[in-house]
Protein backbone atom coordinates (compact mmCIF):
# COMPACT_ATOMS: atom_id res chain seq x y z
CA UNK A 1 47.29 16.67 -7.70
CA UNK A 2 46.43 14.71 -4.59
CA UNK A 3 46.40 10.61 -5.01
CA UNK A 4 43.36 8.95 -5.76
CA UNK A 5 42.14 6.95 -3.06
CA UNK A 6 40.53 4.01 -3.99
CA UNK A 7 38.91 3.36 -0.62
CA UNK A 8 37.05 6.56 -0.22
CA UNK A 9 35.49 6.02 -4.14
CA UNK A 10 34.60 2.64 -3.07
CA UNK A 11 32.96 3.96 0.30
CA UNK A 12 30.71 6.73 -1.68
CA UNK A 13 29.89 3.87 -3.77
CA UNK A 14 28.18 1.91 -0.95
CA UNK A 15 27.03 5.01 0.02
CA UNK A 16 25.09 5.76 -3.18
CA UNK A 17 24.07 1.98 -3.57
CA UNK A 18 22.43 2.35 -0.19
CA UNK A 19 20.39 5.29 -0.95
CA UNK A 20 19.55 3.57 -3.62
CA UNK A 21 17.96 0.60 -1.51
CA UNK A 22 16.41 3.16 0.55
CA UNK A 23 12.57 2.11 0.92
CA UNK A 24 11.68 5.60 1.37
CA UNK A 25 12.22 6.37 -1.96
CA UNK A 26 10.59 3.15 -3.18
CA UNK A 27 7.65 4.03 -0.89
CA UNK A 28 7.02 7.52 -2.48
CA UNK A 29 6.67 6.14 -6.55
CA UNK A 30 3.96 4.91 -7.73
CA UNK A 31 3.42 1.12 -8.05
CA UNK A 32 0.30 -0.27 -10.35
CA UNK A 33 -1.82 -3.30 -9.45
CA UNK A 34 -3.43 -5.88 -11.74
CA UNK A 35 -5.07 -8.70 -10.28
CA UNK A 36 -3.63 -11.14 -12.51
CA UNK A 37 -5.93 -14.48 -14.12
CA UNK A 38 -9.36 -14.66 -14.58
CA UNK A 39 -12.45 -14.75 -12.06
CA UNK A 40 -12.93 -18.31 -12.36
CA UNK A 41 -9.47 -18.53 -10.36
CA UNK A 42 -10.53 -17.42 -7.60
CA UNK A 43 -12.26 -19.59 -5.30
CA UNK A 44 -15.44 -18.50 -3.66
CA UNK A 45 -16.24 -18.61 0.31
CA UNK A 46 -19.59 -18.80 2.43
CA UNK A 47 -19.92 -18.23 5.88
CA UNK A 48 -22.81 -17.91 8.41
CA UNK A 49 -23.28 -14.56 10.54
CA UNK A 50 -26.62 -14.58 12.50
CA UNK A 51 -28.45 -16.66 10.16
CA UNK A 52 -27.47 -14.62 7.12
CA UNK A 53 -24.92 -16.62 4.41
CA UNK A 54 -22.24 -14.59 3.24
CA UNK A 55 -20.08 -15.48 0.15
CA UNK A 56 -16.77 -13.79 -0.98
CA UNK A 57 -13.94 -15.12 -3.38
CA UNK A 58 -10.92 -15.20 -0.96
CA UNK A 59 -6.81 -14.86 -0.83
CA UNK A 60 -4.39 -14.66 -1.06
CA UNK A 61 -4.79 -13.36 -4.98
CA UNK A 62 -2.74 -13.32 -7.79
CA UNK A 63 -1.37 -9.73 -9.06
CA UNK A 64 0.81 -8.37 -11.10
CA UNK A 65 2.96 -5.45 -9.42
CA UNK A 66 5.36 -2.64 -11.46
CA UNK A 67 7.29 0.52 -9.54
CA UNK A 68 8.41 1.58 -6.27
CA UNK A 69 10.66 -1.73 -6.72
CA UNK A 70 8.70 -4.09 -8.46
CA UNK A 71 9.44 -4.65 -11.82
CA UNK A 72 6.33 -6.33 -13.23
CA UNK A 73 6.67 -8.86 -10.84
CA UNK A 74 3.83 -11.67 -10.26
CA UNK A 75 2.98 -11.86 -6.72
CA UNK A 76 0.13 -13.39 -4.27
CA UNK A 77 -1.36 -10.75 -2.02
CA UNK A 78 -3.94 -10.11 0.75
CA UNK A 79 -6.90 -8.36 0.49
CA UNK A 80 -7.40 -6.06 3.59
CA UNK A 81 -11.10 -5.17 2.59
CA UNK A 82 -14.34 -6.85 1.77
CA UNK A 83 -16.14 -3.01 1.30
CA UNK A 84 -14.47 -1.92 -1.57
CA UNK A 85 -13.65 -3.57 -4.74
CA UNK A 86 -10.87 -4.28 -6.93
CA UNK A 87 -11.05 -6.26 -10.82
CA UNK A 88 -9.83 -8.82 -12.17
CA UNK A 89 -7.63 -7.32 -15.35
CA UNK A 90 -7.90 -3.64 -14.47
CA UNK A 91 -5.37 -1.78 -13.76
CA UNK A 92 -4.80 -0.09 -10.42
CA UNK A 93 -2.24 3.42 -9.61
CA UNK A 94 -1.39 3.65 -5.91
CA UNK A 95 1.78 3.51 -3.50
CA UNK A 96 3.11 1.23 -1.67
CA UNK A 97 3.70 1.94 2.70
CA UNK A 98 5.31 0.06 5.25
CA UNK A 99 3.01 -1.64 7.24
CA UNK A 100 3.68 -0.13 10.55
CA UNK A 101 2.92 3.43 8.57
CA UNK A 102 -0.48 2.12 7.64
CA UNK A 103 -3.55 4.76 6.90
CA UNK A 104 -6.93 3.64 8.54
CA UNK A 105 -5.34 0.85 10.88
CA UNK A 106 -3.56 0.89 14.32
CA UNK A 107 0.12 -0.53 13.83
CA UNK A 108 -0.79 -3.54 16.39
CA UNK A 109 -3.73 -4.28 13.98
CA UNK A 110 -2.07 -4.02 10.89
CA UNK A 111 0.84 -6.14 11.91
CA UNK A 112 -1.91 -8.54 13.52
CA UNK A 113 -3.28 -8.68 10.12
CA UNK A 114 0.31 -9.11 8.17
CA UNK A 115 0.50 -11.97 11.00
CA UNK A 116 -2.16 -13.69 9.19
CA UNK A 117 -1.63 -12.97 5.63
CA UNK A 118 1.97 -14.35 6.68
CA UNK A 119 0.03 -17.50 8.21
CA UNK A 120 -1.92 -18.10 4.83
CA UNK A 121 1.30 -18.30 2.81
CA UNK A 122 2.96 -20.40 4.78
CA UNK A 123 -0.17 -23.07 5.21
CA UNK A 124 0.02 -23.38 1.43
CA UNK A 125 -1.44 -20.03 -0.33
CA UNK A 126 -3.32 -20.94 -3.24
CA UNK A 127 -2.70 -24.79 -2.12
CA UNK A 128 -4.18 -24.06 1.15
CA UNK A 129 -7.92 -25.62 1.76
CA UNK A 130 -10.99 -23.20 1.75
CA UNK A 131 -11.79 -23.53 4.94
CA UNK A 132 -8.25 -22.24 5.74
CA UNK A 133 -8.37 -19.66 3.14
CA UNK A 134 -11.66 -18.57 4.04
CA UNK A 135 -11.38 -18.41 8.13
CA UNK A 136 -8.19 -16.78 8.00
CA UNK A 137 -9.48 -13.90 5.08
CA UNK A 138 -12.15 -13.17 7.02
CA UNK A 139 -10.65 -12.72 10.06
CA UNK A 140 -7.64 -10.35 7.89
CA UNK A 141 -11.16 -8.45 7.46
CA UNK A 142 -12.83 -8.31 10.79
CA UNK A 143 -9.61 -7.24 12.40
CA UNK A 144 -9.11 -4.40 9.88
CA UNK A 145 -12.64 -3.49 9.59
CA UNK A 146 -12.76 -2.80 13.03
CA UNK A 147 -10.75 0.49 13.29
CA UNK A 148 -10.92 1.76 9.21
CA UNK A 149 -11.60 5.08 8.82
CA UNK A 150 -12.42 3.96 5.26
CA UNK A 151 -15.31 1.44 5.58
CA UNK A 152 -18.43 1.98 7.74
CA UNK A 153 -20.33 -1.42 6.87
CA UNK A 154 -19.71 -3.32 9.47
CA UNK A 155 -18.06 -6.43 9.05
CA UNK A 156 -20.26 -9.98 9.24
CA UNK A 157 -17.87 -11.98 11.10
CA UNK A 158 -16.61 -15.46 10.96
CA UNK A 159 -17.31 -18.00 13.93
CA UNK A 160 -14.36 -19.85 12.45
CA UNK A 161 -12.19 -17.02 12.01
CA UNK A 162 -11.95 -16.49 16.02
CA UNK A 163 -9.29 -18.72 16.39
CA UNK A 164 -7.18 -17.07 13.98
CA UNK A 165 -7.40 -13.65 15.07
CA UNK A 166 -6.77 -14.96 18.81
CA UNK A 167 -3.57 -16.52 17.21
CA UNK A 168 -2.58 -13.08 15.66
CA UNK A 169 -3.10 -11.07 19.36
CA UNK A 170 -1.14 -13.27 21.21
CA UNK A 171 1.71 -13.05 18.51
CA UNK A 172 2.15 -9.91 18.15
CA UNK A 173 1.53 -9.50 21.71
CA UNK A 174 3.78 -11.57 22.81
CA UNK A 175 6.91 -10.66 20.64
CA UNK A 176 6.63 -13.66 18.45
CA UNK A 177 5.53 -11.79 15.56
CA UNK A 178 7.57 -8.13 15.19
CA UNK A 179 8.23 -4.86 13.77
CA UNK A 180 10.83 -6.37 11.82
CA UNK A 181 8.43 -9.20 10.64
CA UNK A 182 6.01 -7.22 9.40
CA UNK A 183 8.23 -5.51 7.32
CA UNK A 184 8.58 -8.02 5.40
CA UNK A 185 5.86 -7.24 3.48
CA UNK A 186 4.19 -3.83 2.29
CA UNK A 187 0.82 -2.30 2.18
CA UNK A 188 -0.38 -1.36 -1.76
CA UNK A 189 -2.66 2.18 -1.27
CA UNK A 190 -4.84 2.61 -3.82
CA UNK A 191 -5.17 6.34 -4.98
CA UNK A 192 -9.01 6.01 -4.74
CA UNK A 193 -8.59 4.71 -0.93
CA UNK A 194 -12.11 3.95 0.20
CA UNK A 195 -13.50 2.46 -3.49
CA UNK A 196 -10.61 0.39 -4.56
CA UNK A 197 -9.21 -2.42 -2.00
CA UNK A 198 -5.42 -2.17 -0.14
CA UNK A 199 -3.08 -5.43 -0.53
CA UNK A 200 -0.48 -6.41 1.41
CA UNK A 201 2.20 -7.72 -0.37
CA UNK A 202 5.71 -8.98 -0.02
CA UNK A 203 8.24 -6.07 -0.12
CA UNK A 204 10.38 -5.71 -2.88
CA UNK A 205 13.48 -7.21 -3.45
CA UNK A 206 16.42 -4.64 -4.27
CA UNK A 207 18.15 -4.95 -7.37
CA UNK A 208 20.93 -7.74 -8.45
CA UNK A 209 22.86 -4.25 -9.58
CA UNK A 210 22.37 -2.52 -6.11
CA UNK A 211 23.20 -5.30 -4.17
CA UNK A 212 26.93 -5.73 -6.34
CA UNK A 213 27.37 -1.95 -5.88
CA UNK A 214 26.83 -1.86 -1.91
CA UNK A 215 28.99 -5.73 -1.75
CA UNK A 216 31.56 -3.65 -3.40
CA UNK A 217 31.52 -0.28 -1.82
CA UNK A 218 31.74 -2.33 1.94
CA UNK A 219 34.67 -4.54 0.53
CA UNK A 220 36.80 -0.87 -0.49
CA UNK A 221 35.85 0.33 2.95
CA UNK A 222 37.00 -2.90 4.66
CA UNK A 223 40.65 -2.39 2.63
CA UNK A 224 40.26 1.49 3.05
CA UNK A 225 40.02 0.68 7.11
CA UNK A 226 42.78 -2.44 7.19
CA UNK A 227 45.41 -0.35 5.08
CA UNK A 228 44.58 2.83 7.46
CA UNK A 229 45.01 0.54 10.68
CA UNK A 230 48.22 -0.60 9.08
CA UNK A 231 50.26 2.41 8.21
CA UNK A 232 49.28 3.62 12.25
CA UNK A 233 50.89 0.33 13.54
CA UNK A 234 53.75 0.56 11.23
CA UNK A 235 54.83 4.12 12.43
């Protein structure tokens, strides 16, 4: 019987753990949505497009998030549509996508858009003021609305959401804002694409477990390597 070799279990080990962190298999389950609180929590925005006053309760929105990698996990997302609508306390099946894969969007728009969602969070989220809130939703909306295949109102937009979606072209056209940014956060599909609105949302996190497993499997293959490299300088 031939010796066990500790360093080739450990190295199928990391490879297992990373298949298991493999976010192609996270994007293919299904992941529910529940916008999370009650209506009152969400704060209501008006703007002015050619003399008509439009009002819509803006992001980024609390929700509650379970599969493809969540695990019931409370989260603030983006709404990507003002056509469609989505409940406070109902339940919602769909998938989860990386943004760059996005259905109804160019990827320069959708990662434009992340751009922005991305901006909201970091000028406060919830905490931000309304006027930030509200410029920077709206212009999440006119950027998507302009290329969905999904909505065919089209979109009142903001005067003060200009600025912010002039922001978002230059970043992502200049490199500031990239591919690898973007990923950072994932695009929830409703089933019922069209009705029901699409969230972006910050991609899961993998698993305490997972993590342990692939630390461990790369340690074995680090000894696995250094006792190989050994035994060749030794003869």
């Amino acid at each position: 019987m031939k010796k066990f070799n500790v360093g080739l279990a450990l190295l199928f080990v990391a490879v297992c753990a990373l298949l298991s962190l493999n976010p192609l298999k996270a994007y293919a389950d299904p992941v529910t949505l529940t916008l999370d609180g009650n209506w009152g929590d969400y704060t209501e925005y008006s703007w002015i497009n050619n003399g008509t006053t439009h009002t819509e309760p803006v992001g980024p929105y609390m929700a509650i998030l379970n599969g493809g990698g969540y695990n019931n996990e409370s989260v603030l997302v983006i709404c990507y549509d003002m056509n469609a609508s989505t409940y406070v306390g109902t339940t919602y099946t769909g998938t989860v996508e990386p943004v760059t894969a996005f259905i109804g969007s160019t990827s320069t728009e959708i990662m434009e858009a992340t751009y922005l969602g991305n901006e909201l969070l970091d000028d406060g989220g919830l905490n931000a003021p309304l006027a930030t809130r509200g410029a920077i939703s709206t212009a999440i909306w006119q950027i998507m609305n302009a290329s969905s295949t999904t909505e065919v109102t089209p979109f009142p937009s903001d005067p003060a959401a200009q600025s912010y979606i002039a922001d978002a072209v230059v970043a992502v056209g200049n490199g500031t804002w990239t591919v690898a940014d973007a990923n950072l956060y994932t695009t929830w599909m409703p089933d019922d694409i069209g009705s029901i609105q699409r969230f972006d949302a910050p991609a899961p996190t993998p698993e305490p477990g997972s993590l342990i497993l692939l630390g461990t499997g790369m340690l074995g293959l680090a000894f696995f390597l250094y006792r190989r490299r050994s035994r060749r300088s030794i003869a």
